[in-house]
Each structure stands twice: as structure tokens, then as C-alpha cells.
C-alpha atoms as a PDB file:
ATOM      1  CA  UNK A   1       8.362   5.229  15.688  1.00  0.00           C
ATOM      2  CA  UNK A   2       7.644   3.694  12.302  1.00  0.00           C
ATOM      3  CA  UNK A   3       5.956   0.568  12.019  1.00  0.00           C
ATOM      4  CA  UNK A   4       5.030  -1.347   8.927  1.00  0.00           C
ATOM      5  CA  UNK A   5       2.485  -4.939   8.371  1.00  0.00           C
ATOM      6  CA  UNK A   6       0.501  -5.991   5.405  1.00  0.00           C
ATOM      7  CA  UNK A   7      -3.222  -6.013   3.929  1.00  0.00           C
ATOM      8  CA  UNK A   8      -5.757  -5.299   7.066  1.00  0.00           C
ATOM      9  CA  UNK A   9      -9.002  -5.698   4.974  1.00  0.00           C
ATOM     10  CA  UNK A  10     -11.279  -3.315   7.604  1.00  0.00           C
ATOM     11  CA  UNK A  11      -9.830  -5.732  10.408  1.00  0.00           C
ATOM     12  CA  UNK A  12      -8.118  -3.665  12.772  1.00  0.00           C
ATOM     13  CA  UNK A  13      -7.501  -5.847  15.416  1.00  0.00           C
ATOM     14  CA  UNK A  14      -3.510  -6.202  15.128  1.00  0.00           C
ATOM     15  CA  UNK A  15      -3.392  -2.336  15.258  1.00  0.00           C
ATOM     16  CA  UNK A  16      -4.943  -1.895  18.309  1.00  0.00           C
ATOM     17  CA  UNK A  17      -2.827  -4.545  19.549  1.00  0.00           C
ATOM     18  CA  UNK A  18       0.359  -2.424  18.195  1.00  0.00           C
ATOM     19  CA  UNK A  19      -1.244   1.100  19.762  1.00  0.00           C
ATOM     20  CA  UNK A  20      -1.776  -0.835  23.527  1.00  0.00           C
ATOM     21  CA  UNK A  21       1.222  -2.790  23.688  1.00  0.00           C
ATOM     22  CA  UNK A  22       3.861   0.467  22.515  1.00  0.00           C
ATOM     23  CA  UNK A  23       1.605   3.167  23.718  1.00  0.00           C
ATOM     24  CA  UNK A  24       1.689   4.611  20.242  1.00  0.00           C
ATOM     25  CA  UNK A  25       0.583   8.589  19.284  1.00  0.00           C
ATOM     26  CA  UNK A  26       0.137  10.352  16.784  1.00  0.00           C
ATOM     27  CA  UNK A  27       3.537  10.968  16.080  1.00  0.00           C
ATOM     28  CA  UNK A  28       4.147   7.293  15.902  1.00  0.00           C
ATOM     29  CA  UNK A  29       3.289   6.001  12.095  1.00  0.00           C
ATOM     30  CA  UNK A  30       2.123   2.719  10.908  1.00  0.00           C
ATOM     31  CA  UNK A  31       2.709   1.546   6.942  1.00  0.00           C
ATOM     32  CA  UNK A  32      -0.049  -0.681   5.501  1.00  0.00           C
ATOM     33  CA  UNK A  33       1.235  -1.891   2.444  1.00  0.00           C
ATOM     34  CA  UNK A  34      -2.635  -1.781   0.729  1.00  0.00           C
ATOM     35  CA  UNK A  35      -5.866  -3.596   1.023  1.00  0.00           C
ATOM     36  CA  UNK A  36      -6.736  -1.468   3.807  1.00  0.00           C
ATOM     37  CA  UNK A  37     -10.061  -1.047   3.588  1.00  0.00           C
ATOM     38  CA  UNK A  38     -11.240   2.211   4.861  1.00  0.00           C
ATOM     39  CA  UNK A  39     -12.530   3.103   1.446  1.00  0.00           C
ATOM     40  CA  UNK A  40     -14.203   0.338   0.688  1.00  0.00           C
ATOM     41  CA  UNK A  41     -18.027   0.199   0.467  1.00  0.00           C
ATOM     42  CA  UNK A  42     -17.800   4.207  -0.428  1.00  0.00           C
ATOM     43  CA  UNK A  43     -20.854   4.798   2.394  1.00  0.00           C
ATOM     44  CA  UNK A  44     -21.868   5.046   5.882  1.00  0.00           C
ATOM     45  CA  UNK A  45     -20.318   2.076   6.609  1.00  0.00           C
ATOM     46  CA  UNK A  46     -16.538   3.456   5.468  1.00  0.00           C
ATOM     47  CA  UNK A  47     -17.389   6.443   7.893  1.00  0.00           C
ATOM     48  CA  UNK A  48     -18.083   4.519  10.826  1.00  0.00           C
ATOM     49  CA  UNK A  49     -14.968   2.762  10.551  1.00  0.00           C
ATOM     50  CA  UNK A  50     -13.409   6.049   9.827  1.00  0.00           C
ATOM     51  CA  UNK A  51     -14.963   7.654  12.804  1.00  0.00           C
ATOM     52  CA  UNK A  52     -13.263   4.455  15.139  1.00  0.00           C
ATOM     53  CA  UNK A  53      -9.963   4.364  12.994  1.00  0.00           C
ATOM     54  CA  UNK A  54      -9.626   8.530  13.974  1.00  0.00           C
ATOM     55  CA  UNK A  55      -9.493   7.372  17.602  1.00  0.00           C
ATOM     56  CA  UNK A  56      -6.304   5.320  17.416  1.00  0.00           C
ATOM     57  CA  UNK A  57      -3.259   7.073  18.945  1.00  0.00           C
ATOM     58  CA  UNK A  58      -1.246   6.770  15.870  1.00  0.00           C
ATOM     59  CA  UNK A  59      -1.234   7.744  11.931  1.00  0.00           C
ATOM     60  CA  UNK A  60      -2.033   5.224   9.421  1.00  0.00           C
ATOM     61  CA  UNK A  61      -0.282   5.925   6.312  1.00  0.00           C
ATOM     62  CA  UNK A  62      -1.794   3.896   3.458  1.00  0.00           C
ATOM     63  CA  UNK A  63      -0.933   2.294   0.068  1.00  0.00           C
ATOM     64  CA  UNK A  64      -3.225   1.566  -2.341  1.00  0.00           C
ATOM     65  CA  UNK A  65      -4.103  -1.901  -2.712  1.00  0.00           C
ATOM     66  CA  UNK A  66      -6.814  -3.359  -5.277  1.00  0.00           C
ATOM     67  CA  UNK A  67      -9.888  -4.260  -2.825  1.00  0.00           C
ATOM     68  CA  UNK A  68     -10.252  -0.443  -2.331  1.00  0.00           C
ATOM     69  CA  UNK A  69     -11.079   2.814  -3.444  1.00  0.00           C
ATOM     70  CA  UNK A  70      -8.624   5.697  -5.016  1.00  0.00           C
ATOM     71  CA  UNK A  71      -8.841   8.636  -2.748  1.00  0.00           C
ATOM     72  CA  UNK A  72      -8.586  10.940  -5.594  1.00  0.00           C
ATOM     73  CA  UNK A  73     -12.023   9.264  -6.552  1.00  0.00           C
ATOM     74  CA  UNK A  74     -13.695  10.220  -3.628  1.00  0.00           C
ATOM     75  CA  UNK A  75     -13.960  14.073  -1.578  1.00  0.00           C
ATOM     76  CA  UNK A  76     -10.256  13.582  -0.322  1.00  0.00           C
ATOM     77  CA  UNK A  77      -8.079  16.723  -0.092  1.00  0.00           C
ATOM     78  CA  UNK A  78      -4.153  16.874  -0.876  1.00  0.00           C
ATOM     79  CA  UNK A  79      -1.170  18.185   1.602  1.00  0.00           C
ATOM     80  CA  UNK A  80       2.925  17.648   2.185  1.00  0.00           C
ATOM     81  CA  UNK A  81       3.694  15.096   4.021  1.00  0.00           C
ATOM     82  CA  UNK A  82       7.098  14.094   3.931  1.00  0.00           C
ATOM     83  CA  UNK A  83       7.765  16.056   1.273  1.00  0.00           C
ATOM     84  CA  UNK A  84       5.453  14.522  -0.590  1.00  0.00           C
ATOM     85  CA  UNK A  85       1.624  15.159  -1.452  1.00  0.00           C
ATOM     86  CA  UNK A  86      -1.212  12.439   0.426  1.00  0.00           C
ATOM     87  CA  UNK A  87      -4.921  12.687   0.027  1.00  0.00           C
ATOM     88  CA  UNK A  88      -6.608  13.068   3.679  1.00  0.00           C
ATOM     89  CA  UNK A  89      -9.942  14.278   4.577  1.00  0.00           C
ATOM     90  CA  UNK A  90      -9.724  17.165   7.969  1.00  0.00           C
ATOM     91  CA  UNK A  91     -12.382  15.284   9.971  1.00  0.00           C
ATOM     92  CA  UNK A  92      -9.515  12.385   9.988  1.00  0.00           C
ATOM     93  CA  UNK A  93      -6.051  13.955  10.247  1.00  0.00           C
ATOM     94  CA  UNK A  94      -4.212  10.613  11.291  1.00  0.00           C
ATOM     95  CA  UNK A  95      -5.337   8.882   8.009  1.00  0.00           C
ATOM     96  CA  UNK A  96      -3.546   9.521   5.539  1.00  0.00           C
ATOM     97  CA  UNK A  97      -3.241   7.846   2.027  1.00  0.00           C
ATOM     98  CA  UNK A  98      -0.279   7.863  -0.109  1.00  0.00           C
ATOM     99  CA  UNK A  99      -0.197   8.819  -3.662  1.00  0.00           C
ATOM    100  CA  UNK A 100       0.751   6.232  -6.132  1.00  0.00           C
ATOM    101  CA  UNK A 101       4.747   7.743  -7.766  1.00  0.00           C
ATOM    102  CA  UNK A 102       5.261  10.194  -4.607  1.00  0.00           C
ATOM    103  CA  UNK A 103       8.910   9.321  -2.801  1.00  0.00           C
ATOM    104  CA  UNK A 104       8.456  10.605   0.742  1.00  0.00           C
ATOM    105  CA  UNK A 105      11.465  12.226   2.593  1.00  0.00           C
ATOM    106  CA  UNK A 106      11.169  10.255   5.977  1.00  0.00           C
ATOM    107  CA  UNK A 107      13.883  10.309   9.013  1.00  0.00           C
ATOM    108  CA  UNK A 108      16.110  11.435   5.828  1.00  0.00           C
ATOM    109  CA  UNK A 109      15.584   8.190   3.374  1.00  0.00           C
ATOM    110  CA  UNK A 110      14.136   8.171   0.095  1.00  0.00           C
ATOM    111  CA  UNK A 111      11.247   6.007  -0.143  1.00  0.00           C
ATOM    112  CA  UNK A 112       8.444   5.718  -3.156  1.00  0.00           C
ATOM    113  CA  UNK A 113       4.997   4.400  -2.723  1.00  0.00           C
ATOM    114  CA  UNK A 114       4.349   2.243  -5.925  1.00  0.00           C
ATOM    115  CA  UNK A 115       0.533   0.823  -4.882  1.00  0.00           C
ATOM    116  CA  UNK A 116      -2.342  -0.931  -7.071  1.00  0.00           C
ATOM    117  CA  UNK A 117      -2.655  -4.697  -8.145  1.00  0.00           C
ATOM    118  CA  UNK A 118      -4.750  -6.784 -10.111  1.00  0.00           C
ATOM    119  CA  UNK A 119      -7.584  -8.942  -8.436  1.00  0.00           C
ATOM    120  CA  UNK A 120      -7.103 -12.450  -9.308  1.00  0.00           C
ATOM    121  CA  UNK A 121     -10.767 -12.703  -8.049  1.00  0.00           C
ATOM    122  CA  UNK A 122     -12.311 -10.103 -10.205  1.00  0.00           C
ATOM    123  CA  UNK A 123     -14.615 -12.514 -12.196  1.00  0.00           C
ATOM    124  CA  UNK A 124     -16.035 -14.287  -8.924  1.00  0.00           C
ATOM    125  CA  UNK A 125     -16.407 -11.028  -7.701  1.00  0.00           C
ATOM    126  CA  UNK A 126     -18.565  -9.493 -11.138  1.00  0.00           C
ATOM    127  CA  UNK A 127     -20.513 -11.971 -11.237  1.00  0.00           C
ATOM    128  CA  UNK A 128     -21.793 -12.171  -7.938  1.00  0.00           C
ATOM    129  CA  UNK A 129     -22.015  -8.290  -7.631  1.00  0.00           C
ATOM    130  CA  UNK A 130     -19.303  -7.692  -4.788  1.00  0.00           C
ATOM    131  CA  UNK A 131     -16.881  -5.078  -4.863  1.00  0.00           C
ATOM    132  CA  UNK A 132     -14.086  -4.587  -7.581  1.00  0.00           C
ATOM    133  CA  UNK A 133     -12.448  -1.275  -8.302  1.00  0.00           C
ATOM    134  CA  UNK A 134     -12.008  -0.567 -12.275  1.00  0.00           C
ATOM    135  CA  UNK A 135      -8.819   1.447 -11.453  1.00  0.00           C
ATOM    136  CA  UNK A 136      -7.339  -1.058  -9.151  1.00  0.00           C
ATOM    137  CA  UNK A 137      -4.069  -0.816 -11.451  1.00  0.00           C
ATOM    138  CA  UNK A 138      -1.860   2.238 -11.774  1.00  0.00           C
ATOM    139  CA  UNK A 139      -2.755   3.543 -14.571  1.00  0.00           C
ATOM    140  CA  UNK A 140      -0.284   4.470 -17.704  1.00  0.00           C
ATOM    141  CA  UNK A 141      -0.200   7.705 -15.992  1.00  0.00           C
ATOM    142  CA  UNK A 142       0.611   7.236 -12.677  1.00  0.00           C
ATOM    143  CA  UNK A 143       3.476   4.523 -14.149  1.00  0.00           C
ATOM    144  CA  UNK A 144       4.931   7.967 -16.342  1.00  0.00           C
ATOM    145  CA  UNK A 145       4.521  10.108 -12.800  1.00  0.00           C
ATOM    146  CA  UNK A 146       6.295   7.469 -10.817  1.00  0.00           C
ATOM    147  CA  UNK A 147       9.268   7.181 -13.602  1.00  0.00           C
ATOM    148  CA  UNK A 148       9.381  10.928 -13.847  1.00  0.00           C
ATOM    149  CA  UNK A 149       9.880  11.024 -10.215  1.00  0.00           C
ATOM    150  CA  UNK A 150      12.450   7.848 -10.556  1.00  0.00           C
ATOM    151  CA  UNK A 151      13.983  10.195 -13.155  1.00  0.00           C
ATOM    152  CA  UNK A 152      14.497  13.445 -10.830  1.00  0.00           C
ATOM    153  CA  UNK A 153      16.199  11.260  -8.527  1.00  0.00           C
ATOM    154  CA  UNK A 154      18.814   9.492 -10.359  1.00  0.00           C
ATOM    155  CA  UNK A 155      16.696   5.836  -9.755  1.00  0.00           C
ATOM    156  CA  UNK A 156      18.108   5.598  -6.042  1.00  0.00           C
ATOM    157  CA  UNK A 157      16.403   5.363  -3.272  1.00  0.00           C
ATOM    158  CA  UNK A 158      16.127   3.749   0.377  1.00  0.00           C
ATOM    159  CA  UNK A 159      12.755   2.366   0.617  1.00  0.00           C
ATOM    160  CA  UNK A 160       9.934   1.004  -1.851  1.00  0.00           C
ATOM    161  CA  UNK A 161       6.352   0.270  -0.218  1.00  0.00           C
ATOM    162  CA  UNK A 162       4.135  -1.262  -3.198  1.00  0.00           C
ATOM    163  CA  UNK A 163       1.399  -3.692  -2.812  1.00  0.00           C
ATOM    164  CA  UNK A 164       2.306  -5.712  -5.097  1.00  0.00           C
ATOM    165  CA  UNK A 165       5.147  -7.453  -6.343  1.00  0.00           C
ATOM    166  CA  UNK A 166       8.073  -7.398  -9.145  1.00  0.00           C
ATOM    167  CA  UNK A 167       7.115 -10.384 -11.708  1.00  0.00           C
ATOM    168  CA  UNK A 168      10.399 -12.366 -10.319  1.00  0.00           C
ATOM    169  CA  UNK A 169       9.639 -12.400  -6.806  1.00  0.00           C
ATOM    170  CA  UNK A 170       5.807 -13.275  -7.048  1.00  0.00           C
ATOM    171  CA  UNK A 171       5.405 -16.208  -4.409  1.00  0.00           C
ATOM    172  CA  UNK A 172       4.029 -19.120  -6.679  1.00  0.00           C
ATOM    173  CA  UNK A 173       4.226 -21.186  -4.181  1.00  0.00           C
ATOM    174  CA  UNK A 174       1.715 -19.711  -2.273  1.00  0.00           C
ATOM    175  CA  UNK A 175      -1.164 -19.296  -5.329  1.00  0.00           C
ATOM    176  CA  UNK A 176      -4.454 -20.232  -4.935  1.00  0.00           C
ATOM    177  CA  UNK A 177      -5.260 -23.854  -6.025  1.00  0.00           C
ATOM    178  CA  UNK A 178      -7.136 -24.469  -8.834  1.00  0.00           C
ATOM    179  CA  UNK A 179      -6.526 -20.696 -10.104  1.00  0.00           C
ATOM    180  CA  UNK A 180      -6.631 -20.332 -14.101  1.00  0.00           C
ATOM    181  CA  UNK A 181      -3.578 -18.074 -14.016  1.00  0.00           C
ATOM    182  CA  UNK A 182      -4.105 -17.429 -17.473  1.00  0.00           C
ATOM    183  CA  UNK A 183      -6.667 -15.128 -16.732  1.00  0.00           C
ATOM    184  CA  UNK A 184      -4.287 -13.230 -14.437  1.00  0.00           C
ATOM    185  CA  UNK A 185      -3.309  -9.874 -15.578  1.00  0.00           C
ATOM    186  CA  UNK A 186       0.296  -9.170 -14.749  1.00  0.00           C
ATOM    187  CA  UNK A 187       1.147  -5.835 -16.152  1.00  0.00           C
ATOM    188  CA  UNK A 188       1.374  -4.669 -12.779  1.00  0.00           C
ATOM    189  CA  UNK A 189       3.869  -7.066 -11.739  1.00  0.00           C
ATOM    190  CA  UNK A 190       5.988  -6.799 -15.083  1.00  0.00           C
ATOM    191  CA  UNK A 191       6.061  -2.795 -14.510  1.00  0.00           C
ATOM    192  CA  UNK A 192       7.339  -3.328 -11.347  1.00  0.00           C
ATOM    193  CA  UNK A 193       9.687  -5.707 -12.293  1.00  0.00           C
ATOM    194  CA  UNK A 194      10.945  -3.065 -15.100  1.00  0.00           C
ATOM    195  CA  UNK A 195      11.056  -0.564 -12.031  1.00  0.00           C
ATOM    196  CA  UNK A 196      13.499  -3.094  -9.895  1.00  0.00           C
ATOM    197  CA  UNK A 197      15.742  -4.030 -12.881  1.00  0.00           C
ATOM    198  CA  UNK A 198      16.710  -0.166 -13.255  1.00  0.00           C
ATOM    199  CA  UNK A 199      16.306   0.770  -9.346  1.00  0.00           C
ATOM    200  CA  UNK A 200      19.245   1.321  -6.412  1.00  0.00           C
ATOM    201  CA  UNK A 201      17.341   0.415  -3.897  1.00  0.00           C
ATOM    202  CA  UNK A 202      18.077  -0.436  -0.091  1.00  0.00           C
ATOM    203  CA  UNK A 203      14.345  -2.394   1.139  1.00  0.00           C
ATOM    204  CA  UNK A 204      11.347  -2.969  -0.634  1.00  0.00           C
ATOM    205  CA  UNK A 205       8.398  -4.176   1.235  1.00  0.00           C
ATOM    206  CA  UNK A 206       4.672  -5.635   0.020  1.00  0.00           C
ATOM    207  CA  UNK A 207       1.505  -7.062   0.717  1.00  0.00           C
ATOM    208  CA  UNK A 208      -1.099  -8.667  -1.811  1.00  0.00           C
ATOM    209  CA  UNK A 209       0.091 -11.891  -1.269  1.00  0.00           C
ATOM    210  CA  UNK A 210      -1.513 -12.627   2.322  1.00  0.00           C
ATOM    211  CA  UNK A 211       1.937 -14.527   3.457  1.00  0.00           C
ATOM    212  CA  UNK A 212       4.753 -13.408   5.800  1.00  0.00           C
ATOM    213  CA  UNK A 213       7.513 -13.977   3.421  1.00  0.00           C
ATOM    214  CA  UNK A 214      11.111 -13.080   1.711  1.00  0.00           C
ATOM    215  CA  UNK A 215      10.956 -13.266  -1.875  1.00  0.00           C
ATOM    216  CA  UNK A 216      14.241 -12.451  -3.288  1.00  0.00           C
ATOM    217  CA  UNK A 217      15.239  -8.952  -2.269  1.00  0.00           C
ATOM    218  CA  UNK A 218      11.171  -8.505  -1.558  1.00  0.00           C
ATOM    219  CA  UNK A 219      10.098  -8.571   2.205  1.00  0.00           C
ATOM    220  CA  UNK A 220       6.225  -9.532   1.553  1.00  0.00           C
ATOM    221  CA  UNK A 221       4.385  -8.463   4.674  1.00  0.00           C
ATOM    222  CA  UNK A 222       0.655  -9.769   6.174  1.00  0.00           C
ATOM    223  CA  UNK A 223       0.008 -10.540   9.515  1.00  0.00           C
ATOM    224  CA  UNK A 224       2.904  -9.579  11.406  1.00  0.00           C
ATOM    225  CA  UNK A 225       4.166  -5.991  12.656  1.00  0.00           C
ATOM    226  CA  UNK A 226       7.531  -4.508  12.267  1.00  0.00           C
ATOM    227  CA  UNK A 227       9.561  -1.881  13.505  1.00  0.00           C
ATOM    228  CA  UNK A 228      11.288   0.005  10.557  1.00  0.00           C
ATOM    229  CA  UNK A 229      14.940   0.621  10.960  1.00  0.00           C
ATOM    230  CA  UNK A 230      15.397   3.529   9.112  1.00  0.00           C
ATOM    231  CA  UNK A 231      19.000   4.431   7.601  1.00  0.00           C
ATOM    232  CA  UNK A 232      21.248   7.350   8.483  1.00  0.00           C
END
């Protein structure tokens, strides 16, 4: 089984929930659409929880969001998976992160992993000396891997899991108060949105947005769980 939900932010809770309830294994597979967490403070801390997370009877496979850690920045290893390459680490073989560009062969659809998002809190969190992540963004070269790939493929596929959203479909409605969105940067989102105005696509699904939500043709994702139905 596939199974797909939003940001977790090191809370875990809703996972367990999803492992008890379906008697998950490893073989079962849940998306997190970024903001997971695991490499987060980049110490003992993010082994611990790795340590705990390698217990769960099923395989997280994780986007990059922008309160996190790149793998490739840290002693992560590469392997096919789906036909496509993730970073993992041996001593946690059902954790698995995807790379940003890679489309991933899975039950026979197409699906691209398009992670990374700006942090509209990045000031607060400078100034008071928290965590923020300099390469939060794709960078222009992972945007020219992920259109390369696009390319090979004729710009069709079945599934997109980003973390953020196309420019269109961000959910205004749901901004933070107060927020000088002036200060926002939003070349993510207008990427994306270049990405979706060439793209056949069947679903795309996100997270960043901390709201269970359709956007458009967007399914933004947070709290809840859901079963994918894949295509045949």
C-alpha cells in the first residue's frame, strides 16, 4: 500500500497511528510531502529520532521541504528505487529521501518529486538563531535536472509530489496575518508554476501550506492520511 499526508515536523504521532490501525510493513510506503524533520538539528538528536523512526513497520519516502536538511549535505548514500536514485543511510533502510528532478516508476505511473520552498519565517528565525537551511530552494541546477528529466519524458506524467506550490494555486486565504509578503521570495512557486503550464499531468499533491486543501488542480496535504489510488 501507498499512503501519502503532509509536513510531520519530527511529530510522528499520525504515523504510528497509520502503522497500528493498517498493520503496515515494510513493503507498505508512506509519502511525506516535506518538512519532515529527520534531518533537522544535524546531531544526536536527528539520530535518536532516526533510531525510533527505523522501528516503524513501513518506509518513509521523503520530499524535501525547507525546515530541513539536503541529504546530499550530510553522509547519505545513493541507490534505485523506483527507477530512480534516493539518498539513504544502511543503518536506516526504510528511510528513504527523494531526490529533487527524479520521476520514480511506481505500480507503473510516472511520478516526479519537485521538493524545496522558501521560509516565509527566515528573518524571525536569523535573528533569533533557530534553524534555516541556505539551500532550502532548488537550486538553478536541480530546476535544469528536473526539466532535463521533464524533457526525456515528453512533459507527461501521472503523479507530482512537491512541497510547495505552483504560484496560481498558493492558498492566500490561508497566509499568516500580519505577514509582509513582500519579503516573500516566490521563485519557487513561479518555477513551479512554469513546470504546470507545460506539464500533462494526472495528480499533483503538496504540503508547505499546513492546511488540508484543493487548490485548483493542487491537492495540498497536512494532517490527514490518504490512500493513493494509483493508475493502471
Amino acid at each position: 500500500m501507498y499512503y501519502i499526508t503532509g509536513d510531520t515536523h519530527r511529530e510522528f504521532e499520525k504515523v504510528y497511528e497509520l502503522c497500528e490501525n493498517n498493520d503496515t510493513t515494510e513493503n507498505d510506503v508512506l509519502i511525506i510531502l516535506g518538512d519532515v524533520g529527520i534531518n533537522f538539528y544535524c546531531d544526536s538528536k536527528d539520530v535518536a529520532l532516526k533510531n525510533e523512526l527505523s522501528q516503524l513497520p513501513i518506509t518513509l519516502f521523503c520530499i524535501h521541504g525547507n525546515h530541513e536538511e539536503r541529504p546530499f549535505n550530510l553522509d547519505y548514500e545513493e541507490k534505485e528505487w523506483n527507477e530512480g536514485v534516493v539518498y539513504y543511510e544502511e543503518e536506516y533502510p526504510n528511510l528513504l529521501f527523494a531526490k529533487d528532478g527524479e520521476i520514480y516508476n511506481i505500480d507503473g505511473n510516472k511520478c516526479i518529486v519537485l521538493g524545496g520552498a522558501y521560509s516565509v519565517d527566515k528573518y524571525y528565525r536569523l535573528a533569533n538563531h533557530l534553524e534555516w537551511f541556505e539551500d532550502e530552494q532548488p537550486s538553478d541546477e536541480i530546476k535544469e535536472y528536473a526539466e532535463q528529466k521533464l524533457d526525456e519524458i515528453g512533459w507527461s506524467v501521472d503523479f507530482v509530489f512537491s512541497h510547495t506550490v505552483p504560484y496560481d494555486y498558493r492558498p492566500t486565504w490561508n497566509f499568516i496575518p500580519g505577514l509582509d509578503e513582500s519579503r516573500v521570495d516566490n521563485s519557487t512557486e513561479e518555477w513551479l508554476q512554469e513546470i504546470e503550464n507545460k506539464l500533462s499531468y494526472k495528480e499533483w499533491f503538496a504540503g508547505h501550506f499546513h492546511v488540508d486543501s484543493t487548490e485548483g488542480p493542487i491537492t495540498l496535504m497536512f494532517d490527514e492520511i490518504s490512500e493513493l489510488m494509483w493508475y493502471e
